[in-house]
PDB file of N, CA and C in Angstrom:
ATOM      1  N   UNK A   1     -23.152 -39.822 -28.488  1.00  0.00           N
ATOM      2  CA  UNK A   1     -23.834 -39.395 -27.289  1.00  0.00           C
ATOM      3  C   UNK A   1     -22.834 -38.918 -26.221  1.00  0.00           C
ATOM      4  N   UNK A   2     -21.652 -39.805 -26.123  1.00  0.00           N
ATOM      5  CA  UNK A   2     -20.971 -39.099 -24.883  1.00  0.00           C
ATOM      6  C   UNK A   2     -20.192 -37.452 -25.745  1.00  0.00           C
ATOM      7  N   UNK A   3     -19.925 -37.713 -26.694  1.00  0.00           N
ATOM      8  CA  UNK A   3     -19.380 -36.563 -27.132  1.00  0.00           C
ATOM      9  C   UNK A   3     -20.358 -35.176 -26.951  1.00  0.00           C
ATOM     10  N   UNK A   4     -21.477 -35.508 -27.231  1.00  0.00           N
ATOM     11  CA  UNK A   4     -22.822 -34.469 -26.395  1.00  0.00           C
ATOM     12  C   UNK A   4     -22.518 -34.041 -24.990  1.00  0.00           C
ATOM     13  N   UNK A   5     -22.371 -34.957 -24.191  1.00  0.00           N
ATOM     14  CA  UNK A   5     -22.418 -34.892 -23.032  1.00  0.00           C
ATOM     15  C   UNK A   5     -21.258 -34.429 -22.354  1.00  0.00           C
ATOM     16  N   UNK A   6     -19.626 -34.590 -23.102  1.00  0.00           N
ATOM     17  CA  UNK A   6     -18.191 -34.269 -23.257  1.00  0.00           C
ATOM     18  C   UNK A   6     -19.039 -32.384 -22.851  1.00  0.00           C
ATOM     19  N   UNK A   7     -19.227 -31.999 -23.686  1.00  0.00           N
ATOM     20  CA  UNK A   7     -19.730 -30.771 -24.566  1.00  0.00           C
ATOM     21  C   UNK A   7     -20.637 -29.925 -23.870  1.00  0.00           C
ATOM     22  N   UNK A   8     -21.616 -30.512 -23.097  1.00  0.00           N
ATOM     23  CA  UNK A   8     -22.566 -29.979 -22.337  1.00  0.00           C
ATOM     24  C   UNK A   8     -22.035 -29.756 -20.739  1.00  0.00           C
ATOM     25  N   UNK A   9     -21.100 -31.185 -20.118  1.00  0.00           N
ATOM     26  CA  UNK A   9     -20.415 -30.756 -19.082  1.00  0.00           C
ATOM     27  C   UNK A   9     -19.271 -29.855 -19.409  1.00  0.00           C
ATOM     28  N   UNK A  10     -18.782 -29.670 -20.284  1.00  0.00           N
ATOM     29  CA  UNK A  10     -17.976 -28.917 -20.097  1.00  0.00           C
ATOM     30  C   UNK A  10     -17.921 -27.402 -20.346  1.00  0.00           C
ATOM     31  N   UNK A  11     -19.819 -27.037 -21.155  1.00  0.00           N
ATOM     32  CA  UNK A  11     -20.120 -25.798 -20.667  1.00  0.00           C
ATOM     33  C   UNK A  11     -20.996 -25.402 -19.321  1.00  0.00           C
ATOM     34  N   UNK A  12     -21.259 -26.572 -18.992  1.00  0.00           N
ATOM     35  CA  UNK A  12     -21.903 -26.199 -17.230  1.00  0.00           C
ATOM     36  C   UNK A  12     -20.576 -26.277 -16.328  1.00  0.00           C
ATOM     37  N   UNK A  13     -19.376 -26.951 -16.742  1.00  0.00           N
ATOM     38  CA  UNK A  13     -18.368 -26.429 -15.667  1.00  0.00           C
ATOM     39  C   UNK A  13     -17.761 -24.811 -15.805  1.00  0.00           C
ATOM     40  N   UNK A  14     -17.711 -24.450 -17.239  1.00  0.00           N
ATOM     41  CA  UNK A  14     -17.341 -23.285 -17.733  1.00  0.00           C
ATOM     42  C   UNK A  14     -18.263 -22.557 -16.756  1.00  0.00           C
ATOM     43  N   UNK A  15     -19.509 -22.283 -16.988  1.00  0.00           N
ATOM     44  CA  UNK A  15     -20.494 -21.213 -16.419  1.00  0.00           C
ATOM     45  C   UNK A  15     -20.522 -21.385 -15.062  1.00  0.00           C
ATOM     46  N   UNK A  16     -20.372 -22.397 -14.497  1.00  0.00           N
ATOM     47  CA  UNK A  16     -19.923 -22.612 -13.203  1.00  0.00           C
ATOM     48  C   UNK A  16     -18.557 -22.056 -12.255  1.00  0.00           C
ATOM     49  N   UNK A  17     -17.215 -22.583 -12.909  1.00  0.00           N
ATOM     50  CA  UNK A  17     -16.361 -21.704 -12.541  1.00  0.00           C
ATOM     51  C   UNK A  17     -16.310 -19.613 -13.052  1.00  0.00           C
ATOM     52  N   UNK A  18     -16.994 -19.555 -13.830  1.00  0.00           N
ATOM     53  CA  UNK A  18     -17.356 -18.079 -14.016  1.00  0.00           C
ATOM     54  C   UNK A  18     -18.016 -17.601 -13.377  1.00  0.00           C
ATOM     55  N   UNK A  19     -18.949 -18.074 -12.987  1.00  0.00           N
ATOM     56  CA  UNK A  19     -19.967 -17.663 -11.685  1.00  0.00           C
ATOM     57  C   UNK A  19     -19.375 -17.712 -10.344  1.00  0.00           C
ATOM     58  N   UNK A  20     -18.756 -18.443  -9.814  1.00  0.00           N
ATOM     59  CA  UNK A  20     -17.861 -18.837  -8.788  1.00  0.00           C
ATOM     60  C   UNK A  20     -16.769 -18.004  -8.997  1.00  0.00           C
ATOM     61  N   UNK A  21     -16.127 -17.535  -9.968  1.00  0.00           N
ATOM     62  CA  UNK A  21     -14.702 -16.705  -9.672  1.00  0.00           C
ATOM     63  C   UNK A  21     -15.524 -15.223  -9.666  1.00  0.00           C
ATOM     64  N   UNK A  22     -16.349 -15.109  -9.906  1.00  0.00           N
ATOM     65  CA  UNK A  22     -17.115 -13.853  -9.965  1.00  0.00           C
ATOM     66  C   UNK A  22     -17.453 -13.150  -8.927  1.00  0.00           C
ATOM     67  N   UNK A  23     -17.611 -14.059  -7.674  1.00  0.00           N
ATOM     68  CA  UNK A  23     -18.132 -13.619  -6.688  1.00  0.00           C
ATOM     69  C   UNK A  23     -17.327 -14.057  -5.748  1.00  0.00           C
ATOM     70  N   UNK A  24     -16.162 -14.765  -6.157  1.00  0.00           N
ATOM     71  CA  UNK A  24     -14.619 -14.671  -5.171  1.00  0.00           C
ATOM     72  C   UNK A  24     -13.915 -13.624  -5.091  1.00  0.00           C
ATOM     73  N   UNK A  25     -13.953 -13.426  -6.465  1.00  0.00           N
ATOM     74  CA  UNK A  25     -12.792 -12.456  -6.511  1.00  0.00           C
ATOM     75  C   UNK A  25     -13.535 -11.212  -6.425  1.00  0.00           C
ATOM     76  N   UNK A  26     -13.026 -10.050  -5.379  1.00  0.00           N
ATOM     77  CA  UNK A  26     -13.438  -8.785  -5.408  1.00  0.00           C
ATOM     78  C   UNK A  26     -12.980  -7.760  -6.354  1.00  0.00           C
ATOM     79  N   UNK A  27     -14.310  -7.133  -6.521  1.00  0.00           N
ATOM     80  CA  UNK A  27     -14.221  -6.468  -7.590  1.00  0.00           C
ATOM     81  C   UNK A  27     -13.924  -4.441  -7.195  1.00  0.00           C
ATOM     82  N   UNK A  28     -13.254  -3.949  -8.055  1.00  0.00           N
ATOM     83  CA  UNK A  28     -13.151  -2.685  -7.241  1.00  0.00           C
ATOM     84  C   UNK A  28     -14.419  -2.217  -7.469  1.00  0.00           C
ATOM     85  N   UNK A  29     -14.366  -1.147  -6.352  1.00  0.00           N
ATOM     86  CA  UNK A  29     -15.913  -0.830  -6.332  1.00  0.00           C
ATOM     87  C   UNK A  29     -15.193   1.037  -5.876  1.00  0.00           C
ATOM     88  N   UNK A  30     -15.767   1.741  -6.801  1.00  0.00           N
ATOM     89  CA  UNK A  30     -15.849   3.331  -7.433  1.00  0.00           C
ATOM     90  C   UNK A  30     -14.455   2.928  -7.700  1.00  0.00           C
ATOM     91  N   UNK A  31     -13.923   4.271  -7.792  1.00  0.00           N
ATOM     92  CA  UNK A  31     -12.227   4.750  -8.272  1.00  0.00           C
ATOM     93  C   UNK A  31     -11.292   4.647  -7.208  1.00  0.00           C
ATOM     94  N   UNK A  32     -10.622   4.117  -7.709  1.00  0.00           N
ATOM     95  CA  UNK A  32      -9.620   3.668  -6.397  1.00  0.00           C
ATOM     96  C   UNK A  32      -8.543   4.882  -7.072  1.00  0.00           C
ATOM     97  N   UNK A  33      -8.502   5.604  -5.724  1.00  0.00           N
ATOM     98  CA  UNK A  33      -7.330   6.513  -5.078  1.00  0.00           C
ATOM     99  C   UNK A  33      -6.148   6.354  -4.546  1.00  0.00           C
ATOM    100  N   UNK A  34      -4.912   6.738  -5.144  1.00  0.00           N
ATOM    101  CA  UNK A  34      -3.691   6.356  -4.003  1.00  0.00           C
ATOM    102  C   UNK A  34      -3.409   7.930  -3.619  1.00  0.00           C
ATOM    103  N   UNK A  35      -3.146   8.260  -2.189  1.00  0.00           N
ATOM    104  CA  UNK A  35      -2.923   9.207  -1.821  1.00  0.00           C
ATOM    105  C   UNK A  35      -1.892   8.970  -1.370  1.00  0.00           C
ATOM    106  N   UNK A  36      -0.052   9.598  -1.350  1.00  0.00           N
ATOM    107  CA  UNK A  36       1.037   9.317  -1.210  1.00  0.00           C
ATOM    108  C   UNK A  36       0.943  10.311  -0.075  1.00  0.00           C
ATOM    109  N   UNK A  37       1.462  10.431   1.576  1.00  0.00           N
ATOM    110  CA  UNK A  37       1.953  11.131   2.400  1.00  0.00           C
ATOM    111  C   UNK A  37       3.247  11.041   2.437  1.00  0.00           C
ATOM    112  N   UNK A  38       3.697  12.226   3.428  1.00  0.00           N
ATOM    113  CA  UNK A  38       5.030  12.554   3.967  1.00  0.00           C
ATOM    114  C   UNK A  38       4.908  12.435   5.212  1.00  0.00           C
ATOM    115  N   UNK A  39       3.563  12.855   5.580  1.00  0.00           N
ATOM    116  CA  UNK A  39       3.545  13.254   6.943  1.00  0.00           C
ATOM    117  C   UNK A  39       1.837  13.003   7.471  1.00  0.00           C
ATOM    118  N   UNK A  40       1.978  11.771   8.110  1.00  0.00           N
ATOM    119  CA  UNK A  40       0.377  11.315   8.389  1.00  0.00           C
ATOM    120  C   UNK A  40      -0.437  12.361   9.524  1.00  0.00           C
ATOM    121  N   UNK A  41       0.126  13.371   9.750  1.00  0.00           N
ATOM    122  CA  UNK A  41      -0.643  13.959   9.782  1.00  0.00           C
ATOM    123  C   UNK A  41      -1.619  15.341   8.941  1.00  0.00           C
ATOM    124  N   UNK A  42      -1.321  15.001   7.614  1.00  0.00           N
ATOM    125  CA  UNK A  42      -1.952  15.414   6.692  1.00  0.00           C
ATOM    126  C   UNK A  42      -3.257  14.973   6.848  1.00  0.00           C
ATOM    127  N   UNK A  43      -3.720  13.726   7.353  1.00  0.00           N
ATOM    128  CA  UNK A  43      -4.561  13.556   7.164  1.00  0.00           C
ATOM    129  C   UNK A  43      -5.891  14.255   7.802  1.00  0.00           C
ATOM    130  N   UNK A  44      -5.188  14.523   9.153  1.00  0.00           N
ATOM    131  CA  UNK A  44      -5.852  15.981  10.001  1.00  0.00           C
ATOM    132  C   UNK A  44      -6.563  16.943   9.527  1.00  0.00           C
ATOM    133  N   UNK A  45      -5.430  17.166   8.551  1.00  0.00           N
ATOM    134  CA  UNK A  45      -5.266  18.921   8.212  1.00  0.00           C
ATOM    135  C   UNK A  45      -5.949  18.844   6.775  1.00  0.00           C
ATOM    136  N   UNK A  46      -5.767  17.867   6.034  1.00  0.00           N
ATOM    137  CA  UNK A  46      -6.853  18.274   4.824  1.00  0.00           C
ATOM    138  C   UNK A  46      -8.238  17.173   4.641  1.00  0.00           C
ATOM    139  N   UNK A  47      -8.888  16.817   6.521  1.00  0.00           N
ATOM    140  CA  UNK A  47      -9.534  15.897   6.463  1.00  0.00           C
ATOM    141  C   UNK A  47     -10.925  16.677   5.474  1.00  0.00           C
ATOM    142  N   UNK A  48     -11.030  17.180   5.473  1.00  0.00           N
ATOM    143  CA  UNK A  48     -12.710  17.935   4.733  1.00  0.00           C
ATOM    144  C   UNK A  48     -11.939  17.739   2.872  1.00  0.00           C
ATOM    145  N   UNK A  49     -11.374  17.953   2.723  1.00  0.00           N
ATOM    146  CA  UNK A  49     -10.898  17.846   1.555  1.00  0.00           C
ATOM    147  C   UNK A  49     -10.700  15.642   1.090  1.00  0.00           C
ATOM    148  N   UNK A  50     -10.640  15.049   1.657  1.00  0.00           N
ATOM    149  CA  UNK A  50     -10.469  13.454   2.053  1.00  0.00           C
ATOM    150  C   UNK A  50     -12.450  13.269   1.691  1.00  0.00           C
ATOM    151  N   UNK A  51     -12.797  14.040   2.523  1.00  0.00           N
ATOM    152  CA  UNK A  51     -14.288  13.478   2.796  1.00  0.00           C
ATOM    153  C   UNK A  51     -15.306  13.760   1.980  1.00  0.00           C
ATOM    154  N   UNK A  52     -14.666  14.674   1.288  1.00  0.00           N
ATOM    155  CA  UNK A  52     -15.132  15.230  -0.347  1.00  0.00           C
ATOM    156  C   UNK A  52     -14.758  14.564  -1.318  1.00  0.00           C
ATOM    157  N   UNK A  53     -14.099  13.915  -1.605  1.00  0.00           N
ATOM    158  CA  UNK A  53     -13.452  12.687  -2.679  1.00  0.00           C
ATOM    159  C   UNK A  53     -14.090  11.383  -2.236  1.00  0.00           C
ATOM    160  N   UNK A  54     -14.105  11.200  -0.680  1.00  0.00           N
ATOM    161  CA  UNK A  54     -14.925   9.823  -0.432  1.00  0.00           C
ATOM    162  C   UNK A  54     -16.855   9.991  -0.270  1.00  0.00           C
ATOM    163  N   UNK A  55     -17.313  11.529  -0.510  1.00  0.00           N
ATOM    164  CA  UNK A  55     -18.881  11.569  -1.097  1.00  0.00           C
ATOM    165  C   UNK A  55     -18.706  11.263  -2.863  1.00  0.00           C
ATOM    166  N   UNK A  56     -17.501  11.623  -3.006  1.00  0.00           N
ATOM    167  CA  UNK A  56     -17.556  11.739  -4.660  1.00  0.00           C
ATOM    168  C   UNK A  56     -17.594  10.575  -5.546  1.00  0.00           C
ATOM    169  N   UNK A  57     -17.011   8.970  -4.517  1.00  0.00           N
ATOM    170  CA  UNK A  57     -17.411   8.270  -4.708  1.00  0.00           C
ATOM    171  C   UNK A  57     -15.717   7.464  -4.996  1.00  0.00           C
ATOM    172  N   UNK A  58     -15.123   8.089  -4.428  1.00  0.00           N
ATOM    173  CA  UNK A  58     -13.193   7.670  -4.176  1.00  0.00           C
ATOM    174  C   UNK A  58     -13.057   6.878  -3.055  1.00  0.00           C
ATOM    175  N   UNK A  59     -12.525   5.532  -3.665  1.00  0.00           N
ATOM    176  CA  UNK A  59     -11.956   4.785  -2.343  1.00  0.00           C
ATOM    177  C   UNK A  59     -10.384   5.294  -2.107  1.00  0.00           C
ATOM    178  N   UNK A  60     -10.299   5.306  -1.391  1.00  0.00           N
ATOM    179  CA  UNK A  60      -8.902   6.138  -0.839  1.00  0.00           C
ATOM    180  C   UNK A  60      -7.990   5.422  -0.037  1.00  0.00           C
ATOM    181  N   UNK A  61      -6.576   4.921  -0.528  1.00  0.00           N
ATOM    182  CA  UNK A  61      -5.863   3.886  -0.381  1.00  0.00           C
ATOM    183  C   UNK A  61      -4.620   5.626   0.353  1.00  0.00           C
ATOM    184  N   UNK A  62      -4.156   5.168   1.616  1.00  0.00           N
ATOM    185  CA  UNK A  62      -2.937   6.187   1.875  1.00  0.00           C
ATOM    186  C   UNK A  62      -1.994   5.255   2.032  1.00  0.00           C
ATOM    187  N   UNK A  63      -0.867   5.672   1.670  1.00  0.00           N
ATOM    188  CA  UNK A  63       0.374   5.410   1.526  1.00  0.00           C
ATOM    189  C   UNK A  63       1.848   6.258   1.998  1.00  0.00           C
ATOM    190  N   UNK A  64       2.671   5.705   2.610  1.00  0.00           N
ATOM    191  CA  UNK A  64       4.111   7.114   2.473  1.00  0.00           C
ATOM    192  C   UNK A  64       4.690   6.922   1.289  1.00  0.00           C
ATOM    193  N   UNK A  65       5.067   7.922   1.187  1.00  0.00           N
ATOM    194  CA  UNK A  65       5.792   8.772  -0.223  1.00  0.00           C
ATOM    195  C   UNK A  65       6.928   7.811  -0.166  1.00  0.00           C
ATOM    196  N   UNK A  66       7.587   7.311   1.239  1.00  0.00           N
ATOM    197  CA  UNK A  66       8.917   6.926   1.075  1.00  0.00           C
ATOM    198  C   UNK A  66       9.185   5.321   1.383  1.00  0.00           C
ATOM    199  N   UNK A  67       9.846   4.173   1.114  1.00  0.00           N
ATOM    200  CA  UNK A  67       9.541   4.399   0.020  1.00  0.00           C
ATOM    201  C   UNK A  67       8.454   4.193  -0.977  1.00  0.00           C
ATOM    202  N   UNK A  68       8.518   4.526  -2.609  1.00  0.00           N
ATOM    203  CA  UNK A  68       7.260   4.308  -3.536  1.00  0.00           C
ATOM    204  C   UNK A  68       6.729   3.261  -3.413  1.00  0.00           C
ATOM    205  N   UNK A  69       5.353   3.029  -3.178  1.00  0.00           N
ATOM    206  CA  UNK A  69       4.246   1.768  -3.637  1.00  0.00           C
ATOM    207  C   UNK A  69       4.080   1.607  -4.864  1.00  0.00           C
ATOM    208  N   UNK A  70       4.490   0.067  -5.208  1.00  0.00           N
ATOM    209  CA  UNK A  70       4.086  -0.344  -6.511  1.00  0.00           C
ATOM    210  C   UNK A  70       2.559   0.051  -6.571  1.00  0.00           C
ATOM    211  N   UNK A  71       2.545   0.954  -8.314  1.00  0.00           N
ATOM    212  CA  UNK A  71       1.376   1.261  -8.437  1.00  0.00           C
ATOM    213  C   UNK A  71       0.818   0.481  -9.990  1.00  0.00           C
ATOM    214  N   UNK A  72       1.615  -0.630 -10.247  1.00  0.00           N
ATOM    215  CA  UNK A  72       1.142  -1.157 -11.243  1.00  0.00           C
ATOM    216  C   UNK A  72       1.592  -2.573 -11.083  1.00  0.00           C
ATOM    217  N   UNK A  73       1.161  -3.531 -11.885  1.00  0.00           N
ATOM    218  CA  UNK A  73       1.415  -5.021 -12.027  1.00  0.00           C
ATOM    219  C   UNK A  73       1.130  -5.195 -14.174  1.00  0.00           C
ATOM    220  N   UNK A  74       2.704  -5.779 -14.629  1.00  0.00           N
ATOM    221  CA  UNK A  74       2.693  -5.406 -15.805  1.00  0.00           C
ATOM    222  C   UNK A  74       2.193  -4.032 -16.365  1.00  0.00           C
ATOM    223  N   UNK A  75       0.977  -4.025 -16.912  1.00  0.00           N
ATOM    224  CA  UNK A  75       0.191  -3.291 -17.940  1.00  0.00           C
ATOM    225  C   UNK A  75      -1.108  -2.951 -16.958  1.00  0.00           C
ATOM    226  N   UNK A  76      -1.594  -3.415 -16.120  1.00  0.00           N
ATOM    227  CA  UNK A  76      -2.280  -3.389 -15.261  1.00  0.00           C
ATOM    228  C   UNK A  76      -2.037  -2.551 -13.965  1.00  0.00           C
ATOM    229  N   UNK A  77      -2.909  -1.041 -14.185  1.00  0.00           N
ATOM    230  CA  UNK A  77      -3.069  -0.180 -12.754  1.00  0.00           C
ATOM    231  C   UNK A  77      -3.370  -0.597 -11.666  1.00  0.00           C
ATOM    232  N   UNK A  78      -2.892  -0.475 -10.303  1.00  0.00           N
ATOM    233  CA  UNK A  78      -3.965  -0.955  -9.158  1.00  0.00           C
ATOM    234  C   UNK A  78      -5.004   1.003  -9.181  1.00  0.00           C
ATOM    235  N   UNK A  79      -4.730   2.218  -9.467  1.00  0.00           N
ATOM    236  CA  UNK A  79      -5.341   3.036  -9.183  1.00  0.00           C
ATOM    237  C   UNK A  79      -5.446   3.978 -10.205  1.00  0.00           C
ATOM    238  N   UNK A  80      -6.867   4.210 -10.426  1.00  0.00           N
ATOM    239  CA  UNK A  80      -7.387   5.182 -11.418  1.00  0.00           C
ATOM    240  C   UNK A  80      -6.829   6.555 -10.970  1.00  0.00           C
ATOM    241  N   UNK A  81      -6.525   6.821  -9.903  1.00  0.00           N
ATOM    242  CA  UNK A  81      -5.771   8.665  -9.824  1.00  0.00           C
ATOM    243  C   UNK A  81      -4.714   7.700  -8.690  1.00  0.00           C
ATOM    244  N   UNK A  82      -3.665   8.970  -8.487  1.00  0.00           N
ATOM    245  CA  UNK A  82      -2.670   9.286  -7.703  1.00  0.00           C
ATOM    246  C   UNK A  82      -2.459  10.604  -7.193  1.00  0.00           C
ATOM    247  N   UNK A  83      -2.641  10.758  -5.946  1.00  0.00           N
ATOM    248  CA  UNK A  83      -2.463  12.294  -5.497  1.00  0.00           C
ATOM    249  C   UNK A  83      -1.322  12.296  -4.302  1.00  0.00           C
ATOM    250  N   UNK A  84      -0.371  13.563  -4.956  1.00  0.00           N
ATOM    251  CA  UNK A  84       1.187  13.457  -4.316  1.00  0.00           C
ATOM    252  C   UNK A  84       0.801  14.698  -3.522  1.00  0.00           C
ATOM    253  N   UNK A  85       1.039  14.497  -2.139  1.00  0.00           N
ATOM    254  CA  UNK A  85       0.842  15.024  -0.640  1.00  0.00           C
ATOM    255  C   UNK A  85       2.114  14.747  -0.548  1.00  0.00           C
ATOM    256  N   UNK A  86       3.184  14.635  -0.805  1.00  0.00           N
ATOM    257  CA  UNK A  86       4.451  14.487   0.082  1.00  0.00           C
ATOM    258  C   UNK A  86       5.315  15.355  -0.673  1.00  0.00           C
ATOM    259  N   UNK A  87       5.968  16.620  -0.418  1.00  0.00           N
ATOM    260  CA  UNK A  87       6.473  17.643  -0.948  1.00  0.00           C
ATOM    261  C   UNK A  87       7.964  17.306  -0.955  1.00  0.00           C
ATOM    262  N   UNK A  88       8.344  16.345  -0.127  1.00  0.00           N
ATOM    263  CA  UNK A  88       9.717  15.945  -0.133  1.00  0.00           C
ATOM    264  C   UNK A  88      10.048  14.910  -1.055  1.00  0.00           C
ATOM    265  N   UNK A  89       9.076  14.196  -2.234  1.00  0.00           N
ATOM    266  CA  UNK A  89       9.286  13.421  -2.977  1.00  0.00           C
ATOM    267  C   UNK A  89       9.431  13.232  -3.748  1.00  0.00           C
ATOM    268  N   UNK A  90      10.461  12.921  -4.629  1.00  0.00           N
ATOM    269  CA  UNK A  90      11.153  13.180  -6.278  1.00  0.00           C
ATOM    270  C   UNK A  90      10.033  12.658  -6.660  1.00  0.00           C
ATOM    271  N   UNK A  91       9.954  13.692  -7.708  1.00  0.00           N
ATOM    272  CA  UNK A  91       8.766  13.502  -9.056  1.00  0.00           C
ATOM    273  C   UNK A  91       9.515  12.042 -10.012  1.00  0.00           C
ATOM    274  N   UNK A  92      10.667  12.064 -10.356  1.00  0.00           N
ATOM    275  CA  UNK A  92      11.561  11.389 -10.964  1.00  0.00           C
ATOM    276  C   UNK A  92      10.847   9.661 -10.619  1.00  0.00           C
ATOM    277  N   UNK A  93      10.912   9.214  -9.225  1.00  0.00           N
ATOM    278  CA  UNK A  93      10.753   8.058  -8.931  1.00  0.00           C
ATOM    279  C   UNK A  93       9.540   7.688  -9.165  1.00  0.00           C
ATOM    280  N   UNK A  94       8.636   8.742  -9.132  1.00  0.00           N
ATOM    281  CA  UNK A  94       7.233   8.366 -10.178  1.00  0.00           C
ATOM    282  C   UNK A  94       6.568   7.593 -11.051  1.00  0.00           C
ATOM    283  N   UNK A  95       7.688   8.809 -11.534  1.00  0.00           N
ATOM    284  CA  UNK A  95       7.265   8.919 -13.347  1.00  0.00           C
ATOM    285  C   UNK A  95       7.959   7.552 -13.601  1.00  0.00           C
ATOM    286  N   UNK A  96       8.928   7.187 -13.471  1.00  0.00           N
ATOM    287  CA  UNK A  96       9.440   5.822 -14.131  1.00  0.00           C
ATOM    288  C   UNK A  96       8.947   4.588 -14.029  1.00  0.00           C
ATOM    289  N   UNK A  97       7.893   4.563 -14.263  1.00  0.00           N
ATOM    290  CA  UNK A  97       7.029   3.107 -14.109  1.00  0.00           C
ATOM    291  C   UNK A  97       7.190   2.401 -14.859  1.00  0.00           C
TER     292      UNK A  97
END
């Protein structure tokens, strides 16, 4: 009997902490965007172009080009696209992830 009961609490704690980390932890919500600047006032100048990616359903993370934002953890992306706005920024430091 306790071995039942071993067995049964320990799938109501299971479904419990799953339910509970579920709704702690935030979840991304659409496509997360990193947009790299040089110059924040890009954001001015290609705001209609910004506001068309965020109807499209892009959360849009900005960043400066200099230096690079970690865009990964291990094997794990933080962002489904990357868009390079900063014309002064080696392609090189990129690519080497």
């Amino acid at each position: 009997m306790k071995a039942i009961f071993k067995h049964i609490s320990s799938a109501a704690l299971l479904l419990l902490l799953g339910t509970a980390s579920s709704t702690l932890i935030p979840k991304k919500q659409g496509v997360q965007t990193l947009v790299l600047l040089d110059d924040w006032a890009t954001l001015d100048t290609h705001s209609i172009f910004f506001d068309s990616l965020r109807r499209d359903g892009h959360n849009l993370v900005f960043e400066g080009a200099n230096p690079p934002p970690q865009i990964k953890y291990f094997d794990d992306y933080f962002y489904d696209n990357i868009i390079l706005m900063a014309p002064s920024a080696k392609g090189k430091r990129y690519l080497a992830v």
